[in-house]
C-alpha atoms as a PDB file:
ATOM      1  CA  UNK A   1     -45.413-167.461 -84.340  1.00  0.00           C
ATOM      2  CA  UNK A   2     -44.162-164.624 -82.295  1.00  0.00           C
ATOM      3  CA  UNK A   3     -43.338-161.342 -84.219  1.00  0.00           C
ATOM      4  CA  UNK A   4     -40.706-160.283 -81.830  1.00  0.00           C
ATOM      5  CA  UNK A   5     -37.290-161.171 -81.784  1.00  0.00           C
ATOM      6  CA  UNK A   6     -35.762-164.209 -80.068  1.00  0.00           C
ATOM      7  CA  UNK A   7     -34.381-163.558 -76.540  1.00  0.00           C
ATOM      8  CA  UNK A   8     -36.431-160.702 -76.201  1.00  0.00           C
ATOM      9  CA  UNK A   9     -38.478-160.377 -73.130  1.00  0.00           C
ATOM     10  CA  UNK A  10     -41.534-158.821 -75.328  1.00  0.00           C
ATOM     11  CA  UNK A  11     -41.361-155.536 -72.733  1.00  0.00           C
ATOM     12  CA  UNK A  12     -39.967-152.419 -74.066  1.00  0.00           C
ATOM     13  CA  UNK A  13     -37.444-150.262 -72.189  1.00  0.00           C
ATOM     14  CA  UNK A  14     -38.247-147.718 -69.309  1.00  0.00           C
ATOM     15  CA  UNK A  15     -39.229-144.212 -70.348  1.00  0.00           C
ATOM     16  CA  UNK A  16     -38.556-140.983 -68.948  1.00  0.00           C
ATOM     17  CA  UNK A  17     -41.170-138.455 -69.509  1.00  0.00           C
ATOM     18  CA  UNK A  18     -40.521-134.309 -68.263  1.00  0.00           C
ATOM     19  CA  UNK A  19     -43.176-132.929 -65.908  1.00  0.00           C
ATOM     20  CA  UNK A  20     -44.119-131.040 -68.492  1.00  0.00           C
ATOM     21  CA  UNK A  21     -45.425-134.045 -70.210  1.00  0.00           C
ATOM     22  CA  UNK A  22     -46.828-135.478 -68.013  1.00  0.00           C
ATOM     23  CA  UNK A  23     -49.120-132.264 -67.014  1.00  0.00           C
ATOM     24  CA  UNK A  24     -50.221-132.070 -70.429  1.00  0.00           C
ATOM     25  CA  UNK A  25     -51.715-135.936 -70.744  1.00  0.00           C
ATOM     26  CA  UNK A  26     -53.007-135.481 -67.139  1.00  0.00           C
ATOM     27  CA  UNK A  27     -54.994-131.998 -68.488  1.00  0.00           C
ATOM     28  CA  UNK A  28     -56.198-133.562 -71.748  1.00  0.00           C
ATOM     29  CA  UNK A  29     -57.834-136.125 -68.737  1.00  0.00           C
ATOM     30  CA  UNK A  30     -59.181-133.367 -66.048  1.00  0.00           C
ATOM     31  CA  UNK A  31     -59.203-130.613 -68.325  1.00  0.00           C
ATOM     32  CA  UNK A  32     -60.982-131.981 -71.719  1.00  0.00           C
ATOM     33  CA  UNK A  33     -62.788-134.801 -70.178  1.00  0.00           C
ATOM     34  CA  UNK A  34     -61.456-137.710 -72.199  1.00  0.00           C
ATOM     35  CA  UNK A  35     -60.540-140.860 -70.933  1.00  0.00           C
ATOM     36  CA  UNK A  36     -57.198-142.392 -69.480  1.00  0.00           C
ATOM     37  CA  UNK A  37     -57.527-145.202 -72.326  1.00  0.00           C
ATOM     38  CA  UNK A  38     -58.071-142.868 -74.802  1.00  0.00           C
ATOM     39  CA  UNK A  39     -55.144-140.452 -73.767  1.00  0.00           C
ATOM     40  CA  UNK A  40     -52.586-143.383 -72.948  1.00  0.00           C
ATOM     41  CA  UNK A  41     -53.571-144.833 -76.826  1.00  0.00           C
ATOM     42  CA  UNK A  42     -52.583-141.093 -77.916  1.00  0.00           C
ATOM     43  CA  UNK A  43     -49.677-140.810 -76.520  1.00  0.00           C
ATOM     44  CA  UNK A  44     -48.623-144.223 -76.604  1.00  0.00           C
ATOM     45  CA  UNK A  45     -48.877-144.305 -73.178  1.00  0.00           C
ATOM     46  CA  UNK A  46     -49.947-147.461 -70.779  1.00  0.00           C
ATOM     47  CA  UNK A  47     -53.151-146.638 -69.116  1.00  0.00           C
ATOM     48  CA  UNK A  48     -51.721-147.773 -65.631  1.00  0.00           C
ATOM     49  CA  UNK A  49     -48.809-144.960 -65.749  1.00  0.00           C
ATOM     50  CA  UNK A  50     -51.053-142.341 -67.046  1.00  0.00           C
ATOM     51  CA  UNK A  51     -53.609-143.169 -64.167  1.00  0.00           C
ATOM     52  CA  UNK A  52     -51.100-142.409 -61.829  1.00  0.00           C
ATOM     53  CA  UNK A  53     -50.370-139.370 -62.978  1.00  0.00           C
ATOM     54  CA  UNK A  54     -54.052-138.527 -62.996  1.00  0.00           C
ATOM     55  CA  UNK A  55     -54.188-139.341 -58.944  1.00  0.00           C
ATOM     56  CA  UNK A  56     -51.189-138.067 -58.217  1.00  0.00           C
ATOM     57  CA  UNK A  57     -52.414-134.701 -59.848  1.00  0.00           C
ATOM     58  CA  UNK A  58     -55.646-134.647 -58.452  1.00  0.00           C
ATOM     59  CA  UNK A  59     -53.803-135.062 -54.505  1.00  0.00           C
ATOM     60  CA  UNK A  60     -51.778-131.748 -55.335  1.00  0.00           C
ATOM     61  CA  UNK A  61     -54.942-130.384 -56.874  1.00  0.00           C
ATOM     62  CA  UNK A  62     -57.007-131.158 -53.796  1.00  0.00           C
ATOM     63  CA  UNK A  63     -54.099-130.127 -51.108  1.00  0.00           C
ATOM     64  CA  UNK A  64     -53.942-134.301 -50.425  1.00  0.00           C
ATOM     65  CA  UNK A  65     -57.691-134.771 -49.619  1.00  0.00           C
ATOM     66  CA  UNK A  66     -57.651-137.317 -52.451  1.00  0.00           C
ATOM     67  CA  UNK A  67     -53.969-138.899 -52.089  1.00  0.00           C
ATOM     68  CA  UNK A  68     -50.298-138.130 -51.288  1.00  0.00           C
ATOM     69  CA  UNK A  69     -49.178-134.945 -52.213  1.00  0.00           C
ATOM     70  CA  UNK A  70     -45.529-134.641 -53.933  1.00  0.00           C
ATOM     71  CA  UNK A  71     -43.852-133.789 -50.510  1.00  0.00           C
ATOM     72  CA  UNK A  72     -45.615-136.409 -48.657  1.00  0.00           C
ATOM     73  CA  UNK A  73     -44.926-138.940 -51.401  1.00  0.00           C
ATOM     74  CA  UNK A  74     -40.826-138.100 -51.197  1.00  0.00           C
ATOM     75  CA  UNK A  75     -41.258-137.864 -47.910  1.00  0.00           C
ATOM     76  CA  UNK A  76     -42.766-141.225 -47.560  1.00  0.00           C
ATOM     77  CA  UNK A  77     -39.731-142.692 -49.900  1.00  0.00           C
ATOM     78  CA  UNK A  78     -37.379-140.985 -48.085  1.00  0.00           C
ATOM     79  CA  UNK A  79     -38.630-142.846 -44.825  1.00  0.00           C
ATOM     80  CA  UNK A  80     -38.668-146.235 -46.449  1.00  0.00           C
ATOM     81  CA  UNK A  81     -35.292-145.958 -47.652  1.00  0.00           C
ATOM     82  CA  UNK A  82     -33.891-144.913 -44.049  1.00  0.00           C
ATOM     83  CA  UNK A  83     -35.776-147.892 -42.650  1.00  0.00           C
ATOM     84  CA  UNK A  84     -34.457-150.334 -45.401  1.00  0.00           C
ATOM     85  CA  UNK A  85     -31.163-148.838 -43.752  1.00  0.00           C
ATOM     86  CA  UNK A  86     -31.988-149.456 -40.239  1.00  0.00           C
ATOM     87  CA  UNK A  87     -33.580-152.675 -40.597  1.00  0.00           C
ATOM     88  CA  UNK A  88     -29.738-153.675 -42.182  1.00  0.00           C
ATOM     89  CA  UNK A  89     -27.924-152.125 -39.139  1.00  0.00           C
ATOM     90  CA  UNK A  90     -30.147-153.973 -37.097  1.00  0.00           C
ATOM     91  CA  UNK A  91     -29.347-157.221 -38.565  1.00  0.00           C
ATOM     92  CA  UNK A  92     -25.672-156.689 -38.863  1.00  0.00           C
ATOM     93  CA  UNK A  93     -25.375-155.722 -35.211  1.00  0.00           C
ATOM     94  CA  UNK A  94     -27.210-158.540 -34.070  1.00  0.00           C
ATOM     95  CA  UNK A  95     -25.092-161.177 -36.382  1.00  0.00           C
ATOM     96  CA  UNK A  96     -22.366-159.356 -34.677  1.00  0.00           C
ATOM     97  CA  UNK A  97     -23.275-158.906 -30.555  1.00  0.00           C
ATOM     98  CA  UNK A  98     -24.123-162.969 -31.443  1.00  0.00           C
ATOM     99  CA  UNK A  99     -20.288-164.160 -32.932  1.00  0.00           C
ATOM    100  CA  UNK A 100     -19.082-161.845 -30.001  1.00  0.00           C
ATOM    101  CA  UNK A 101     -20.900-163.573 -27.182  1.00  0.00           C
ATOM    102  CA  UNK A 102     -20.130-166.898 -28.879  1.00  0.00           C
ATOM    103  CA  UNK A 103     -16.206-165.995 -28.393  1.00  0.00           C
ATOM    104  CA  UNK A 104     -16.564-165.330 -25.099  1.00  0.00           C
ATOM    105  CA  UNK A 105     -18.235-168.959 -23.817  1.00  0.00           C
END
């Protein structure tokens, strides 16, 4: 028998955490050598999340030689977003130029 309550999806709500944080669970990592597991149990933390922050540190930390710094990462979801954008435009013009040139048969 499940100990959670009915209707529940079993998956608890999103989390905010401050870059603050976050830099101190990535430094217990780099800084005191233990492991991600270890940290994420901690802080009640899933390892997955706190691995992230671990790469994401280690690009700024490295001036991107091991990832995507912060800038190229906004950067990089800034870009997406305009092309989710575009993409729409796209299709909208072409649903459009194609009822036009159907009128005009």
């Amino acid at each position: 028998m499940s100990r959670m309550a009915k209707g529940s999806s079993g998956r608890r709500p999103r989390r905010q955490f401050s870059e603050e944080f976050k830099a101190g669970a990535v430094r217990l990592v780099l800084n005191e050598d233990k492991t991600v597991g270890a940290v994420a149990r901690e802080l009640d933390l899933t390892p997955s999340a706190l691995a992230l922050w671990v790469r994401q540190a280690q690009a700024e930390r490295t001036k991107g030689k091991s990832g995507l710094m912060r800038e190229e990462r906004e950067e990089l979801m800034r870009l997406r977003k305009e092309n989710r954008e575009l993409r729409l435009e796209r299709d909208l013009l072409k649903k459009v130029s194609a009822l036009f040139a159907k009128d005009q048969r």
